[in-house]
PDB file of N, CA and C in Angstrom:
ATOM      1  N   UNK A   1      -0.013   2.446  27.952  1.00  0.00           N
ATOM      2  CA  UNK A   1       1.278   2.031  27.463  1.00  0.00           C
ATOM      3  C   UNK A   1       1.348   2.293  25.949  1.00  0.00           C
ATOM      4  N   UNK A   2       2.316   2.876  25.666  1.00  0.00           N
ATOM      5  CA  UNK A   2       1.890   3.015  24.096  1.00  0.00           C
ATOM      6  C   UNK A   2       3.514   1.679  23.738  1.00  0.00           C
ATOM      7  N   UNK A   3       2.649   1.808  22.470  1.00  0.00           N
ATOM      8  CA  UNK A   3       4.093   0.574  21.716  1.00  0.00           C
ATOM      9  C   UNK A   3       4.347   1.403  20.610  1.00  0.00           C
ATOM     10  N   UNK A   4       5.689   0.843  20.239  1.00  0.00           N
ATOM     11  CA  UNK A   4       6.391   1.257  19.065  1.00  0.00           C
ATOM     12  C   UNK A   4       6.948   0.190  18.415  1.00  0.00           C
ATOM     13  N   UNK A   5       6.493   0.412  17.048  1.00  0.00           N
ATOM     14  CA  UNK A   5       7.031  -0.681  16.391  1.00  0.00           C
ATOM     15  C   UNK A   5       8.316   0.429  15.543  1.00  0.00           C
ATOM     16  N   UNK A   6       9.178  -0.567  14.529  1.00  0.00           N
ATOM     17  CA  UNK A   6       9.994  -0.122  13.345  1.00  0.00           C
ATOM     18  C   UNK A   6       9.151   0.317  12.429  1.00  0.00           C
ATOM     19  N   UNK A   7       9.768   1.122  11.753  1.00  0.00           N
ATOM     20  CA  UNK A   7       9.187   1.613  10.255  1.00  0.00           C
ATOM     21  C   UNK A   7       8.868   0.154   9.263  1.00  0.00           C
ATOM     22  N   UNK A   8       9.767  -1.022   9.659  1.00  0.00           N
ATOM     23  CA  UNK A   8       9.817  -1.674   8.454  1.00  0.00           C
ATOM     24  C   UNK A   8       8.188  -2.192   9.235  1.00  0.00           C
ATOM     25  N   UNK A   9       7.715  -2.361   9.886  1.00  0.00           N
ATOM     26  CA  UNK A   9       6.896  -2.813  10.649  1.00  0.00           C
ATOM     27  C   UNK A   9       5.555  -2.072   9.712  1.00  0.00           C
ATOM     28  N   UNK A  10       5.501  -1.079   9.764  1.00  0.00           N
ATOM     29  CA  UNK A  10       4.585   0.056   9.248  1.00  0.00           C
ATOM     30  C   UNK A  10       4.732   0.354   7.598  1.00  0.00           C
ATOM     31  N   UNK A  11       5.917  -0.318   7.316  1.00  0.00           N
ATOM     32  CA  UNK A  11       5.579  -0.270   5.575  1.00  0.00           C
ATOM     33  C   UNK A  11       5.148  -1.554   5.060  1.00  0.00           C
ATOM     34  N   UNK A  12       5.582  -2.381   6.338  1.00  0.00           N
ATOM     35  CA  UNK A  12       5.181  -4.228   5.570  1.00  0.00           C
ATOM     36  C   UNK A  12       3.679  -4.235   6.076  1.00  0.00           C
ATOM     37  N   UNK A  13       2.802  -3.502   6.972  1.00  0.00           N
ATOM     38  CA  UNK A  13       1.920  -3.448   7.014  1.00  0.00           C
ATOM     39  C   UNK A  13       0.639  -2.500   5.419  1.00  0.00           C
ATOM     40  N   UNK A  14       1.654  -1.490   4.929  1.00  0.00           N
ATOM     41  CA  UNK A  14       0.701  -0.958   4.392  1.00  0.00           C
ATOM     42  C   UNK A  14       1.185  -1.427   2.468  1.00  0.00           C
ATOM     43  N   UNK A  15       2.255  -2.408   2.462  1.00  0.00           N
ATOM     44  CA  UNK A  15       2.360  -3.161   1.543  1.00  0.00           C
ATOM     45  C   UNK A  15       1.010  -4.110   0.941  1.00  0.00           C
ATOM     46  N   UNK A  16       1.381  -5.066   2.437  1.00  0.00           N
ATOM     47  CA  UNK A  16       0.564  -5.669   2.254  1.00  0.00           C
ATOM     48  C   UNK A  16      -1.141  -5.630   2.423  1.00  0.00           C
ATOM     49  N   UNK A  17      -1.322  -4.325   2.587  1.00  0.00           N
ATOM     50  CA  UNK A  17      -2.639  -4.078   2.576  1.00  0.00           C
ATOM     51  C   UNK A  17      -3.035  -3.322   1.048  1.00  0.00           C
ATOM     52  N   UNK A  18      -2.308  -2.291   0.609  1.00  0.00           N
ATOM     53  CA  UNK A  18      -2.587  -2.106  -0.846  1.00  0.00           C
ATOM     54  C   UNK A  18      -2.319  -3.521  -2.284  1.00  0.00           C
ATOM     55  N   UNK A  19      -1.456  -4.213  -1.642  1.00  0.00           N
ATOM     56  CA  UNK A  19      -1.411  -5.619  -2.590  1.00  0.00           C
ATOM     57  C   UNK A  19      -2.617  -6.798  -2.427  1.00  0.00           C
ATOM     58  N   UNK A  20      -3.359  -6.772  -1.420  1.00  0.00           N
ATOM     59  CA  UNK A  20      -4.615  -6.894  -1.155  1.00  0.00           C
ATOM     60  C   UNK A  20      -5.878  -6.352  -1.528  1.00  0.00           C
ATOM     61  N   UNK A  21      -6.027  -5.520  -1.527  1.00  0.00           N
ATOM     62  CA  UNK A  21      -6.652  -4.360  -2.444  1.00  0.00           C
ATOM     63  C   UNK A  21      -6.894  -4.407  -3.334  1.00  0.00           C
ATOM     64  N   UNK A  22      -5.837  -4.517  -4.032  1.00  0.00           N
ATOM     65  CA  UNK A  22      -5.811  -4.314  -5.304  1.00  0.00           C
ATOM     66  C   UNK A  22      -6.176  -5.611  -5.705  1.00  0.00           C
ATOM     67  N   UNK A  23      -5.772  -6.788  -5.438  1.00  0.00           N
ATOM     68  CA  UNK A  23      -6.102  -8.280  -5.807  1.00  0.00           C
ATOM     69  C   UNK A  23      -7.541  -8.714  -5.589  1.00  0.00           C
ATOM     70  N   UNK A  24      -8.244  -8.038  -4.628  1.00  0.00           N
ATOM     71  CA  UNK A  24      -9.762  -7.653  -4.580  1.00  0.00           C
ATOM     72  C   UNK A  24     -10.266  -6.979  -5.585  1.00  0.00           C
ATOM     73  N   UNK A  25      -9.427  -5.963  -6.028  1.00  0.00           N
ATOM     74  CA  UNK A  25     -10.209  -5.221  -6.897  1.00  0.00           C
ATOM     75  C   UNK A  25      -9.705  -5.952  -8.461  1.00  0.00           C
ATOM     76  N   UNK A  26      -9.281  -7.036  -8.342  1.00  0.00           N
ATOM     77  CA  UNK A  26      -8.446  -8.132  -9.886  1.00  0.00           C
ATOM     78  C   UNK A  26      -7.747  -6.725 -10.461  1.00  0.00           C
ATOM     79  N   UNK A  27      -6.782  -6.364 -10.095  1.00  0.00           N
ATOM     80  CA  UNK A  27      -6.750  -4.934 -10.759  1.00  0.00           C
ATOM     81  C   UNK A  27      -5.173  -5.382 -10.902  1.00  0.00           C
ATOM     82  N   UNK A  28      -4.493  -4.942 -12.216  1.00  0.00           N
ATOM     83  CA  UNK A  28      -2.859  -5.698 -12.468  1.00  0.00           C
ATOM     84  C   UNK A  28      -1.631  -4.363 -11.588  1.00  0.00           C
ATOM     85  N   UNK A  29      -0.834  -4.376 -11.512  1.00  0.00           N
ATOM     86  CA  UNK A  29      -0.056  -3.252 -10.727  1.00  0.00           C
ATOM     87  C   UNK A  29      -0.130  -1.938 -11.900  1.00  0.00           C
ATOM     88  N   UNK A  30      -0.053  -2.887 -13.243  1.00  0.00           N
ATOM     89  CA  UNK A  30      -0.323  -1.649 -14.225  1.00  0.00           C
ATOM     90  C   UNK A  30      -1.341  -0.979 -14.187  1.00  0.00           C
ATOM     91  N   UNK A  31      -2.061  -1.894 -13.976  1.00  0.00           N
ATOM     92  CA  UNK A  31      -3.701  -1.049 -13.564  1.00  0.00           C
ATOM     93  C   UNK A  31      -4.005  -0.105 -12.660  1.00  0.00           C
ATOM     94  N   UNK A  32      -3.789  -0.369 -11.736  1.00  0.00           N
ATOM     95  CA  UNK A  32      -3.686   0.529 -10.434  1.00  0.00           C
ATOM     96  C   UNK A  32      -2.297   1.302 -10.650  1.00  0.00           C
ATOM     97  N   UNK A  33      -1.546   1.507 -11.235  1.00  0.00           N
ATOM     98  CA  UNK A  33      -0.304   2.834 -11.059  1.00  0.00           C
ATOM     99  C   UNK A  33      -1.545   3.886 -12.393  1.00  0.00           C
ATOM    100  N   UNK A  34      -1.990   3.015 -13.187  1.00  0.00           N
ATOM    101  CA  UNK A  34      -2.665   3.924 -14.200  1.00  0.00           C
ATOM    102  C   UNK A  34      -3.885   4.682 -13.650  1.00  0.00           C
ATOM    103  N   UNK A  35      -4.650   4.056 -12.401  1.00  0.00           N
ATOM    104  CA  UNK A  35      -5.613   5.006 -11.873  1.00  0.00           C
ATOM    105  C   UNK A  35      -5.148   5.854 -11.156  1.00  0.00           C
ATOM    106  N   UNK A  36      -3.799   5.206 -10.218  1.00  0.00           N
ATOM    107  CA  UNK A  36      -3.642   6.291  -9.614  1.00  0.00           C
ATOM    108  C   UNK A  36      -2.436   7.406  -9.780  1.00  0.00           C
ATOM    109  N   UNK A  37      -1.646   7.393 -11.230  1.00  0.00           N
ATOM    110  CA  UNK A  37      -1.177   8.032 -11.637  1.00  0.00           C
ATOM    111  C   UNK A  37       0.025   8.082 -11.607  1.00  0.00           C
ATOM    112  N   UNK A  38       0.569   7.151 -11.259  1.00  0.00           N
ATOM    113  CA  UNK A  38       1.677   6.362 -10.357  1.00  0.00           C
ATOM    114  C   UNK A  38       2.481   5.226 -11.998  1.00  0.00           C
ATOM    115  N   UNK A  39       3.817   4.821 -11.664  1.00  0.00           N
ATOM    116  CA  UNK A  39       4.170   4.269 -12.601  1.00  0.00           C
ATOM    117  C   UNK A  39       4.071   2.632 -12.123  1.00  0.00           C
ATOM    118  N   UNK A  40       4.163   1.682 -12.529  1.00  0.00           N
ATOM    119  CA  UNK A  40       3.959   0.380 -12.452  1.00  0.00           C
ATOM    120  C   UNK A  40       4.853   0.068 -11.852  1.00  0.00           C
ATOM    121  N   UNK A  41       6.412   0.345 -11.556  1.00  0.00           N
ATOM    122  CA  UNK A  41       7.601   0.489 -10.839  1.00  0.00           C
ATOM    123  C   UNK A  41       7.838   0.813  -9.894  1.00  0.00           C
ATOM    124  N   UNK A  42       6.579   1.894  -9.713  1.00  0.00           N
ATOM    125  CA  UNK A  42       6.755   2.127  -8.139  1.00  0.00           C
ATOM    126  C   UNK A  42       5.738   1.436  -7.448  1.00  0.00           C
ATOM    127  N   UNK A  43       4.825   1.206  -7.934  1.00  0.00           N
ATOM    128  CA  UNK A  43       3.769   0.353  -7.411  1.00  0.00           C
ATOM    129  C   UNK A  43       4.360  -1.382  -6.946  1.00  0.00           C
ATOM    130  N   UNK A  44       5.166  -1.759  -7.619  1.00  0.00           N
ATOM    131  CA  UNK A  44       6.249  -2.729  -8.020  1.00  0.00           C
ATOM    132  C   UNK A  44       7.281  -2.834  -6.400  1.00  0.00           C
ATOM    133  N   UNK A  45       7.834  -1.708  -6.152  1.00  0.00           N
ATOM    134  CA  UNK A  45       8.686  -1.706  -5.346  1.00  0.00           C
ATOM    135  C   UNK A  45       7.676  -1.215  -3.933  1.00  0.00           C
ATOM    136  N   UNK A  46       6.427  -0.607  -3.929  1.00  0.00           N
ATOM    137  CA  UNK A  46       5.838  -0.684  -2.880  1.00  0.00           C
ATOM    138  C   UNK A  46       5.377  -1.965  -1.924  1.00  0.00           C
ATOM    139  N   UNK A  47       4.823  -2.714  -3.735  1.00  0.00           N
ATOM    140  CA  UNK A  47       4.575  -4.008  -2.762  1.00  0.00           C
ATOM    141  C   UNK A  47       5.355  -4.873  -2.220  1.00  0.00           C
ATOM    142  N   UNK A  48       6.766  -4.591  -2.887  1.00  0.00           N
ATOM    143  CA  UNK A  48       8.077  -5.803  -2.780  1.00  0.00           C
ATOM    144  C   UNK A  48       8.523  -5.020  -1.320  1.00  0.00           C
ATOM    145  N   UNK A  49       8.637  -6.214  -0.997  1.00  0.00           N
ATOM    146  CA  UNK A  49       9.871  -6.010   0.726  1.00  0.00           C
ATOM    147  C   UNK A  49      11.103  -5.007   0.635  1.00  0.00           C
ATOM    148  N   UNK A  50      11.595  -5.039  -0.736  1.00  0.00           N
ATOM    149  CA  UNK A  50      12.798  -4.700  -0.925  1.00  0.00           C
ATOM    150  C   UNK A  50      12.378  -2.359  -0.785  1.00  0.00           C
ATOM    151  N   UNK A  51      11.138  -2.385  -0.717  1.00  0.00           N
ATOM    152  CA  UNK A  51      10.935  -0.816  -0.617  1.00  0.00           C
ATOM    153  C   UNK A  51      11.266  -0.420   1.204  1.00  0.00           C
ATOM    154  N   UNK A  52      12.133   0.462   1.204  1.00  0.00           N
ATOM    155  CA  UNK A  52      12.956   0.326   2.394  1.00  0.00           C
ATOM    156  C   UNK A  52      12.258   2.227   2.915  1.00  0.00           C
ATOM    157  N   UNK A  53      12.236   2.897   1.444  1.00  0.00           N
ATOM    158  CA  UNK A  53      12.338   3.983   1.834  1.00  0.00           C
ATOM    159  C   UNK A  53      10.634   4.949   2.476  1.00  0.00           C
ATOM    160  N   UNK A  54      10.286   5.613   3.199  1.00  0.00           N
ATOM    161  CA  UNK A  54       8.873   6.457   3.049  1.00  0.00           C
ATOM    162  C   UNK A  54       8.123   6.282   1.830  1.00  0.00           C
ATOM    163  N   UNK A  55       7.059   6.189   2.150  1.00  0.00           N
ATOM    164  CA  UNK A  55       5.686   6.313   0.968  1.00  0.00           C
ATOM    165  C   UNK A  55       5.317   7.919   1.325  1.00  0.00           C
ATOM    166  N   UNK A  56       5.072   8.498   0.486  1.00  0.00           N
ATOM    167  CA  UNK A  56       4.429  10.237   0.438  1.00  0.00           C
ATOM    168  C   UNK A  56       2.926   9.874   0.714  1.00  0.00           C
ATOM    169  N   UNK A  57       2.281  10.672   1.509  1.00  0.00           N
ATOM    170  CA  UNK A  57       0.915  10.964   1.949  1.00  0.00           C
ATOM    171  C   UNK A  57       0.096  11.222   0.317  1.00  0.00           C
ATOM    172  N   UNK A  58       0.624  11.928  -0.540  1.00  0.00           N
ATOM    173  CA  UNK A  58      -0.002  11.899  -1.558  1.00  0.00           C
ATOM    174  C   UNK A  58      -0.105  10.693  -2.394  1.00  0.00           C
ATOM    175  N   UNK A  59       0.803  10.005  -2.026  1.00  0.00           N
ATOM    176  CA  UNK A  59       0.981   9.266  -3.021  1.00  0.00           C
ATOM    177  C   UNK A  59       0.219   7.674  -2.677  1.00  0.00           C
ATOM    178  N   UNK A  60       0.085   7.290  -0.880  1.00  0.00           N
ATOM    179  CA  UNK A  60      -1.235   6.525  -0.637  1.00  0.00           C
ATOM    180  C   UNK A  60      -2.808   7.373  -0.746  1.00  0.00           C
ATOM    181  N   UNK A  61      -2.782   7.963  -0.654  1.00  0.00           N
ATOM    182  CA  UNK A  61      -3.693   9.167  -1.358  1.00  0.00           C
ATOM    183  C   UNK A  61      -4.481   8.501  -2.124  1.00  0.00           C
ATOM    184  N   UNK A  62      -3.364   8.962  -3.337  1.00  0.00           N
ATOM    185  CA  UNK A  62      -3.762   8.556  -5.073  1.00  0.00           C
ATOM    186  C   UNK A  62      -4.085   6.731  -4.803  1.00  0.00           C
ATOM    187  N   UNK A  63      -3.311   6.537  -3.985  1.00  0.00           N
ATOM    188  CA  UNK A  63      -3.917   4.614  -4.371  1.00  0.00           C
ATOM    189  C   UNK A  63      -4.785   4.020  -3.739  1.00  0.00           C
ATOM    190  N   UNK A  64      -5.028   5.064  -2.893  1.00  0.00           N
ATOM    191  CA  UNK A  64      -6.517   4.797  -2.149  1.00  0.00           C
ATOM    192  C   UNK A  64      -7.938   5.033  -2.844  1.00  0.00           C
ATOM    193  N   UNK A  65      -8.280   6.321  -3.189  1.00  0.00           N
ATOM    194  CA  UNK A  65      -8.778   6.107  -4.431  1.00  0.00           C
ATOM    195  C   UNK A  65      -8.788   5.346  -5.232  1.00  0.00           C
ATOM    196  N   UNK A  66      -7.550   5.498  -6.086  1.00  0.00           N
ATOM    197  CA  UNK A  66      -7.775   4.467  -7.379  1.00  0.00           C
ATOM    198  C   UNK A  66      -8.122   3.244  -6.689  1.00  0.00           C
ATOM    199  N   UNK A  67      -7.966   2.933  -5.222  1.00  0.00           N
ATOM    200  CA  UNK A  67      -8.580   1.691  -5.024  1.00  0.00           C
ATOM    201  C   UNK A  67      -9.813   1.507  -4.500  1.00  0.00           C
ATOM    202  N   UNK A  68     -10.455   2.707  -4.732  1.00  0.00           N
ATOM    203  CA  UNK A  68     -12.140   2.923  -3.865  1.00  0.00           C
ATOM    204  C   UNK A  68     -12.069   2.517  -2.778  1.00  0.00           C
ATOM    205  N   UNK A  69     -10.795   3.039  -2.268  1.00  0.00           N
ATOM    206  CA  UNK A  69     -10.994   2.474  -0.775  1.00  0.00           C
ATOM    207  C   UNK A  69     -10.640   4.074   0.531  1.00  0.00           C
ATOM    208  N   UNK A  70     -11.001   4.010   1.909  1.00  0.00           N
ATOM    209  CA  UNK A  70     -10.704   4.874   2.731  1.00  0.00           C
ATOM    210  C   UNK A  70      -9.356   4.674   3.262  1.00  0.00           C
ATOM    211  N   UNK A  71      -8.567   5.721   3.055  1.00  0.00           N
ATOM    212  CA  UNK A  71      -7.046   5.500   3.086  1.00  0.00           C
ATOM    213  C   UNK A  71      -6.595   4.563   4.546  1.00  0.00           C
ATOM    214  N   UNK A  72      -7.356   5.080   5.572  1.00  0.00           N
ATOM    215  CA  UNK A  72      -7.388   4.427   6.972  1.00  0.00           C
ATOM    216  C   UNK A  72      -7.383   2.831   6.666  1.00  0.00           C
ATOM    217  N   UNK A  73      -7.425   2.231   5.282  1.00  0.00           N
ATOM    218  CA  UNK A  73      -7.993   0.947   4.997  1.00  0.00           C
ATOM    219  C   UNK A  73      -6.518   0.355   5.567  1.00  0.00           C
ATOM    220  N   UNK A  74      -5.755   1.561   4.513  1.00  0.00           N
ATOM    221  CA  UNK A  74      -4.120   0.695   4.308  1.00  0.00           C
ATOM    222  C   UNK A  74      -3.262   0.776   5.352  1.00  0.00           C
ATOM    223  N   UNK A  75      -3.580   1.402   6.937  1.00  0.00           N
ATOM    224  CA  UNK A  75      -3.201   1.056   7.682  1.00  0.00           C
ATOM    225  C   UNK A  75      -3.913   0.325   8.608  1.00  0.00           C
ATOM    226  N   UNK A  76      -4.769  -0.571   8.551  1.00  0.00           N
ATOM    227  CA  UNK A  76      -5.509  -1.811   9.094  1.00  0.00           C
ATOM    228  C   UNK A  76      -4.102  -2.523   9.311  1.00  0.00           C
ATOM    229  N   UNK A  77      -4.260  -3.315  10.556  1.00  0.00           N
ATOM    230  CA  UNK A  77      -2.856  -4.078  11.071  1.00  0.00           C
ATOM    231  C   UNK A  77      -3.231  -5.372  10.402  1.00  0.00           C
ATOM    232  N   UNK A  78      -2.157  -6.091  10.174  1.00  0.00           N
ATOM    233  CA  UNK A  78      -2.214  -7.573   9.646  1.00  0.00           C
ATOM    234  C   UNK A  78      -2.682  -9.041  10.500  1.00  0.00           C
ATOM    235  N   UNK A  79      -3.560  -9.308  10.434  1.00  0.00           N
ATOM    236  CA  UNK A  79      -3.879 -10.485  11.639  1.00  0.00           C
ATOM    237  C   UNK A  79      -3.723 -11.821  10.505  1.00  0.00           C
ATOM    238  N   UNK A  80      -2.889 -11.966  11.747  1.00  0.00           N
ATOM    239  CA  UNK A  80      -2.421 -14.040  11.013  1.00  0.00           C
ATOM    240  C   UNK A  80      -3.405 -14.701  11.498  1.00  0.00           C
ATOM    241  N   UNK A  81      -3.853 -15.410  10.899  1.00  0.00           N
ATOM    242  CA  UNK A  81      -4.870 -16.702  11.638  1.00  0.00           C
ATOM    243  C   UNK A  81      -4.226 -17.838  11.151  1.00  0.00           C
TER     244      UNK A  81
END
């Protein structure tokens, strides 16, 4: 059976996995747009709900890295406990 979720489903998942990340790594949004080359604004509107539109493959890329992490990280699904 396969499932399908919404997109918003799949960006609030990989929100909240790079805003995690990064709070592991104590790293400020300025910090992390500066490793990964990225402006603080967009890093800003990635993590906020209010980012409605596609993330570019390059551009979790770059924040995977800058977050020493394996990009596969930031689509790990969200488990509530």
């Amino acid at each position: 059976m396969i499932i399908k979720h919404s997109d918003t489903y799949y960006f609030d998942i990989i929100r909240y996995n790079i805003k995690k990340y990064r709070k592991l790594k104590k790293l400020t949004q300025q910090e992390l747009a500066d490793r990964a080359g990225l402006t603080m604004n967009y890093i800003s509107k990635i993590e906020s709900i209010k980012m409605e539109r596609g993330i570019s493959i390059p551009s979790l890329t770059r924040i995977a890295d800058a977050l020493e992490i394996d990009i596969r990280e930031l689509f790990n699904d969200i488990i509530y406990c």
